[in-house]
N, C-alpha and C. Protein backbone atom coordinates (compact mmCIF):
# COMPACT_ATOMS: atom_id res chain seq x y z
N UNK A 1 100.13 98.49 67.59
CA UNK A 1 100.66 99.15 68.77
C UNK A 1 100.29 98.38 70.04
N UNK A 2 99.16 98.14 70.06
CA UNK A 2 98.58 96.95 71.04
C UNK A 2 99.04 96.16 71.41
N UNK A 3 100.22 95.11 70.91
CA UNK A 3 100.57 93.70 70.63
C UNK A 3 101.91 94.17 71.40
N UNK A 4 102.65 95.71 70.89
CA UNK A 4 103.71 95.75 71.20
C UNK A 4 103.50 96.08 72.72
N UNK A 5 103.24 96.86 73.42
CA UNK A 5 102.93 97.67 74.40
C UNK A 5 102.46 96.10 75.09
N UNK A 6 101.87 94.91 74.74
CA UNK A 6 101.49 94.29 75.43
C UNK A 6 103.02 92.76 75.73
N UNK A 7 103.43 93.29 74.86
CA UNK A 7 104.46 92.34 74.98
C UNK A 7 106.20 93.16 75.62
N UNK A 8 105.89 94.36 75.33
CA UNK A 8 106.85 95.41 76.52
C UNK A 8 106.42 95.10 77.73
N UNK A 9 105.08 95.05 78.32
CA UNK A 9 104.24 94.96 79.50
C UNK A 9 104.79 93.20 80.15
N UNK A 10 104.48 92.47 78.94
CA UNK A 10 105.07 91.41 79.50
C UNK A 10 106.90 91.15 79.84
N UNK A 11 107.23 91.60 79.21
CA UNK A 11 109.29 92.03 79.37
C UNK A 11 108.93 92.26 80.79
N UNK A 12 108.46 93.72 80.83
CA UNK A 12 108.73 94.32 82.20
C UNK A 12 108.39 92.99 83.87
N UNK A 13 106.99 92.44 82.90
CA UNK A 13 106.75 91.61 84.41
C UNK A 13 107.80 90.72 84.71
N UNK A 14 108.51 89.81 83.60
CA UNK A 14 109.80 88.98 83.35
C UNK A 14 110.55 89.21 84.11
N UNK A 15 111.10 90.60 83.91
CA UNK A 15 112.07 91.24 84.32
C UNK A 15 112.08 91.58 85.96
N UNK A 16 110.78 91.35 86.60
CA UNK A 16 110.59 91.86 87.79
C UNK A 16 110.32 90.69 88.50
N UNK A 17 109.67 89.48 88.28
CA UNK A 17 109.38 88.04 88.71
C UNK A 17 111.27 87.27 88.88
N UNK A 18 112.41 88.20 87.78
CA UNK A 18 113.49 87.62 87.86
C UNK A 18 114.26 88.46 88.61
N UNK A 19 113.63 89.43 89.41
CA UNK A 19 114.82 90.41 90.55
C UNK A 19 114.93 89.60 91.82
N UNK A 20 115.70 90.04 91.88
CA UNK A 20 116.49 89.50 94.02
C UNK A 20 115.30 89.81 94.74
N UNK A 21 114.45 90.60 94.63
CA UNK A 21 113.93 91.46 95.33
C UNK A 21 112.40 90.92 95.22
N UNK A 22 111.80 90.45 93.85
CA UNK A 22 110.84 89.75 94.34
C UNK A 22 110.89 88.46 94.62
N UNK A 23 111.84 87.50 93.86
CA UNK A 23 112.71 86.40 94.41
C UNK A 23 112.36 86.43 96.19
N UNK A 24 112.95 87.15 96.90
CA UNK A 24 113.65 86.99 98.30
C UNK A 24 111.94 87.61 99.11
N UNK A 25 110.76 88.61 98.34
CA UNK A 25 109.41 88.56 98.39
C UNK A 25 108.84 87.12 98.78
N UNK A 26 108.72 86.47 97.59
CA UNK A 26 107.90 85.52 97.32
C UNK A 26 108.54 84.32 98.60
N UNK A 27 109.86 84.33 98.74
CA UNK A 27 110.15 83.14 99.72
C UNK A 27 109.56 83.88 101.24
N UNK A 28 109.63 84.98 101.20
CA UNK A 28 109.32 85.65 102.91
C UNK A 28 107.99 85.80 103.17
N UNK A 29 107.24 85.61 102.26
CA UNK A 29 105.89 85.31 102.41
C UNK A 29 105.98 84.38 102.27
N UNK A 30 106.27 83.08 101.71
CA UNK A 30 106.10 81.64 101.85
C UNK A 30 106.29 81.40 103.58
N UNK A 31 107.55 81.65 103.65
CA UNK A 31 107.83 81.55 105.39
C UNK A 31 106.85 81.82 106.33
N UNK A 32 106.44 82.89 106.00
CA UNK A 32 105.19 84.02 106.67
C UNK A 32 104.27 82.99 107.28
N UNK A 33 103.39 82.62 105.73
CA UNK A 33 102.22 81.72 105.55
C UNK A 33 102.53 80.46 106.47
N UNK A 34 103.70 79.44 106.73
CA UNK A 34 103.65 78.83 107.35
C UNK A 34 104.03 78.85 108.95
N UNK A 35 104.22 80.48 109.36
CA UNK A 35 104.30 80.64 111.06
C UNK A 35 103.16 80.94 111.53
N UNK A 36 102.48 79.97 111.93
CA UNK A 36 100.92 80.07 112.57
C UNK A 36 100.96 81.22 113.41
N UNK A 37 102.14 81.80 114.43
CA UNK A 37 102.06 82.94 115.52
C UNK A 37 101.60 83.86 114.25
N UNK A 38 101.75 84.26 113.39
CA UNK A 38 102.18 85.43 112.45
C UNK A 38 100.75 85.11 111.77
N UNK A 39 100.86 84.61 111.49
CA UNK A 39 99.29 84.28 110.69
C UNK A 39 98.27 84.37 111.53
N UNK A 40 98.07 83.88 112.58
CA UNK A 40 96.69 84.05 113.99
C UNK A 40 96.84 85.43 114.34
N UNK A 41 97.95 86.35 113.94
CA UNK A 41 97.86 88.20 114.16
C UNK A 41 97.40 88.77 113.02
N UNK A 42 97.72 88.34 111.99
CA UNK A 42 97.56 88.80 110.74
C UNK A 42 95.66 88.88 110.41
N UNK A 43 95.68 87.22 110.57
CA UNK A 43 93.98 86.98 111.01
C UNK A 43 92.79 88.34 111.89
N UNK A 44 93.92 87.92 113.11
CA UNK A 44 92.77 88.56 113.98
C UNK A 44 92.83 90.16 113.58
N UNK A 45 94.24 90.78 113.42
CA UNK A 45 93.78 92.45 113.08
C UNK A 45 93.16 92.55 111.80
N UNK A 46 92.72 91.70 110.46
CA UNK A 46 91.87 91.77 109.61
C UNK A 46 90.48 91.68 110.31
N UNK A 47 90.32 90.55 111.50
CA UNK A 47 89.09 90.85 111.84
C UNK A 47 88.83 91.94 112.43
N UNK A 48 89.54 92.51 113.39
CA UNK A 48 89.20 93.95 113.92
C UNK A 48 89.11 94.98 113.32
N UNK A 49 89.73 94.79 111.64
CA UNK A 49 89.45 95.82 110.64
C UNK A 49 88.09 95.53 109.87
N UNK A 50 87.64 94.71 110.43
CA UNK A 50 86.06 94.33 109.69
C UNK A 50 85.01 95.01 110.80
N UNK A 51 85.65 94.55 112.07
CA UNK A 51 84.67 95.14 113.06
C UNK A 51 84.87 96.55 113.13
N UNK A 52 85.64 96.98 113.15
CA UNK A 52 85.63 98.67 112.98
C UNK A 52 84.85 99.32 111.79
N UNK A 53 84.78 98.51 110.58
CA UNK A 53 84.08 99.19 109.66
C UNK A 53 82.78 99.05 110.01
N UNK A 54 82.27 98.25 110.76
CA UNK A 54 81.00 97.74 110.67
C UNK A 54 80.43 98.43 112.08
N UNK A 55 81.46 98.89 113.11
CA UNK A 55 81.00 99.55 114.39
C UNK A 55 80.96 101.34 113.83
N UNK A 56 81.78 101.60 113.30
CA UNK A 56 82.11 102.78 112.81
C UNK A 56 80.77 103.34 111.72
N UNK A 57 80.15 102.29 111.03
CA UNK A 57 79.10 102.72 110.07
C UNK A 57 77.86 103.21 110.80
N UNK A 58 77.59 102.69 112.49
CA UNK A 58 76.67 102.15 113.32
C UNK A 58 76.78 103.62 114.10
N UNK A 59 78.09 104.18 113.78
CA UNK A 59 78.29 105.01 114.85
C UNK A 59 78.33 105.43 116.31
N UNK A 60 79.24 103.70 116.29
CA UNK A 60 79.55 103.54 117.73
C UNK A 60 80.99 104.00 117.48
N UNK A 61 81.54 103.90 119.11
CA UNK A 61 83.13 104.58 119.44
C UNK A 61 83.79 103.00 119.34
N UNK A 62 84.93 103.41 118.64
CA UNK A 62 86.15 102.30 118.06
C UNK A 62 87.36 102.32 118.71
N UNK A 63 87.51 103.35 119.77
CA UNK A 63 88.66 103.26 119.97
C UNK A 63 89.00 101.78 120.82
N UNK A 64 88.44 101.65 121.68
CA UNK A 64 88.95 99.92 122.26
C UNK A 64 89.11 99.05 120.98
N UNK A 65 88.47 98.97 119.76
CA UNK A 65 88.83 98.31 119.12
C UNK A 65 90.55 99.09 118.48
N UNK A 66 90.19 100.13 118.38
CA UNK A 66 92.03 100.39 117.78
C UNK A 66 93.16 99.92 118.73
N UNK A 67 92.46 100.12 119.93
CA UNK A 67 93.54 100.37 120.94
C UNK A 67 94.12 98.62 120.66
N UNK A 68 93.39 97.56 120.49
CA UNK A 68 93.67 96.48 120.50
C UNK A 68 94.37 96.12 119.03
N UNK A 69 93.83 96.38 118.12
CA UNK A 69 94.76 96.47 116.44
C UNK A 69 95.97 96.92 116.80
N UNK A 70 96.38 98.23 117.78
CA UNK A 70 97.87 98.44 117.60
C UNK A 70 98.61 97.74 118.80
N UNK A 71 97.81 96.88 119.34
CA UNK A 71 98.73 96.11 120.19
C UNK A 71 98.87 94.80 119.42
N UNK A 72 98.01 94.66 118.45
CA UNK A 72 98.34 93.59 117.89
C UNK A 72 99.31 93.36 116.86
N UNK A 73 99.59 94.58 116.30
CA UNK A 73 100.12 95.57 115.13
C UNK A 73 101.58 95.15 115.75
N UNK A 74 101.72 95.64 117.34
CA UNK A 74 102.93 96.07 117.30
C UNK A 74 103.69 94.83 117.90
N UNK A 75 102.50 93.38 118.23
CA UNK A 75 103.13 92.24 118.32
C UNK A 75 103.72 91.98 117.34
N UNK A 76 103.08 92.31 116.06
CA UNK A 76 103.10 91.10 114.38
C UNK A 76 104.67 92.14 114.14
N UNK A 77 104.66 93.27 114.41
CA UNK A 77 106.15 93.96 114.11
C UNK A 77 107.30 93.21 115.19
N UNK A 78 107.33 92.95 115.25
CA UNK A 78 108.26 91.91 116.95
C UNK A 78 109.00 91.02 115.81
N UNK A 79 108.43 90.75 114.73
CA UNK A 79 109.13 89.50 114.19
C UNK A 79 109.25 89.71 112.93
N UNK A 80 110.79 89.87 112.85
CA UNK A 80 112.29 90.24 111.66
C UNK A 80 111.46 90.05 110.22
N UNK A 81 110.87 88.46 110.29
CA UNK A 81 110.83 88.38 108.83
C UNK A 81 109.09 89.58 108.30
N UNK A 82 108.43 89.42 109.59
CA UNK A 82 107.16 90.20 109.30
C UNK A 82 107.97 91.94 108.55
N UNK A 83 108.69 92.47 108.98
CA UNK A 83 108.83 93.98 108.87
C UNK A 83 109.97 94.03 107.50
N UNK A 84 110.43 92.47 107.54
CA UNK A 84 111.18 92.04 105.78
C UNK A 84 110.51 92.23 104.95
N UNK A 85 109.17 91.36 105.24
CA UNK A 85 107.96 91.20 104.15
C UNK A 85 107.83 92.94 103.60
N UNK A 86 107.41 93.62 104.54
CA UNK A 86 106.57 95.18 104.73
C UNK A 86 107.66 95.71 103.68
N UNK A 87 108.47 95.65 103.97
CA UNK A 87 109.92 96.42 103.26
C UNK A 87 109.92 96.19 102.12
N UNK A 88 109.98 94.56 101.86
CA UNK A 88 109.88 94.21 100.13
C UNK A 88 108.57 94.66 99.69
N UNK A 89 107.95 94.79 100.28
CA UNK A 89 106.19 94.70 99.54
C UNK A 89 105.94 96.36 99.12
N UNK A 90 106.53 97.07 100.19
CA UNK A 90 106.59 98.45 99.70
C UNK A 90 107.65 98.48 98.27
N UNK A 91 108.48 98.14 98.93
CA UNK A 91 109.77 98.52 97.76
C UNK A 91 109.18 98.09 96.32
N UNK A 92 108.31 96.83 96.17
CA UNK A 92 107.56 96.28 95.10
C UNK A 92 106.58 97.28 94.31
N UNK A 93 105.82 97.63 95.82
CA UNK A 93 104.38 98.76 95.09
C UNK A 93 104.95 99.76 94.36
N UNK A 94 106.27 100.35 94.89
CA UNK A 94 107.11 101.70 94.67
C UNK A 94 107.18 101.43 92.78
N UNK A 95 108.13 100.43 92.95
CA UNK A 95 108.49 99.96 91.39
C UNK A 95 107.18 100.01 90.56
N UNK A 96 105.92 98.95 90.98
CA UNK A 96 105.11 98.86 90.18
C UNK A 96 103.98 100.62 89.82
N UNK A 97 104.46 101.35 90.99
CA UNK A 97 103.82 102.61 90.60
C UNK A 97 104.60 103.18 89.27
N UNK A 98 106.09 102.97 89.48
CA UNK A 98 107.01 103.28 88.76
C UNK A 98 106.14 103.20 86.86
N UNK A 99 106.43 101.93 86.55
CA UNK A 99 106.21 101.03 85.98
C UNK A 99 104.42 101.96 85.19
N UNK A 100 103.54 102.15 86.23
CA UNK A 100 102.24 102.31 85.73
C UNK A 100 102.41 103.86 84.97
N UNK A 101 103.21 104.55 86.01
CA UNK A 101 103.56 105.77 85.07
C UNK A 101 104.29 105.77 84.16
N UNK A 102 105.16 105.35 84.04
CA UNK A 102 105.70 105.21 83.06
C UNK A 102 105.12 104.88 81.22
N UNK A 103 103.93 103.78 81.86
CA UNK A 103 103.10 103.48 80.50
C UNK A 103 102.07 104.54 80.59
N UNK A 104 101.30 105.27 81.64
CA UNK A 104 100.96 106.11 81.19
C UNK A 104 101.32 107.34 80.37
N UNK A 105 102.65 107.53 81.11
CA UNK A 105 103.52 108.47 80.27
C UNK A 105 103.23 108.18 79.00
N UNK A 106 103.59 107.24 78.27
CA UNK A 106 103.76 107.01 76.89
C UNK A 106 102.49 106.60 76.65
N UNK A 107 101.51 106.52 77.02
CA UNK A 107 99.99 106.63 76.38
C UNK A 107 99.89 108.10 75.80
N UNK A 108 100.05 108.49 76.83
CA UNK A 108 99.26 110.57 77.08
C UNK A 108 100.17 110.91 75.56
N UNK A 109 101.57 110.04 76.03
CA UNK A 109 102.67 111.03 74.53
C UNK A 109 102.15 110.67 73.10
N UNK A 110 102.11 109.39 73.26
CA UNK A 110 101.45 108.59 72.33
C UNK A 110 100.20 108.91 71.73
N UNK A 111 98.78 109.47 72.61
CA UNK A 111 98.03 110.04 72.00
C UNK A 111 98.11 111.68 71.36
N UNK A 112 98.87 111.84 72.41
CA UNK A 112 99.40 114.12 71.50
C UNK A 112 99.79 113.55 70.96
């Protein structure tokens, strides 16, 4: 049962590495990675999400730091292919939630 379930598992990834959808993914993050504007935002609101965890544990006030993440937030949204990426990447997680239930489904059935 193992072997099969692991080689259905592999179909499914096949099948999803060969859609339009992660296809047209994988190139819009390629693009992404090489627009330094997009990448030096991407950068810096990961760092302000480090400093917030680390001001926030200390139990200092964060809001100047938020206030600056959503201005930075709402630069990195300014640009078409950034809010492409967001779109495919959701639409991706959606499927792959799909996908996890689905084999759970047939575990749970599989074990009753």
């Amino acid at each position: 049962m193992r072997d099969k379930l692991n080689e259905k598992i592999d179909e499914m990834i096949s099948i999803i590495k060969s859609s339009d959808e992660y296809k047209k993914y994988m190139e819009i993050s390629s693009k992404m990675e090489q627009d330094e504007e997009i990448m030096t935002l991407i950068h810096e609101i990961k760092e302000l999400q480090r400093k917030i965890v680390k001001e926030e544990s200390m139990g200092h006030d964060i809001s100047t730091l938020d206030e600056d993440i959503n201005k930075k937030i709402k630069l990195l949204e300014e640009y078409p292919i950034y809010l492409d990426y967001i779109y495919l990447q959701e639409d991706l997680n959606n499927t792959m939630q799909m996908i996890k239930e689905s084999i759970e489904k047939y575990l749970y059935d599989v074990a009753n």
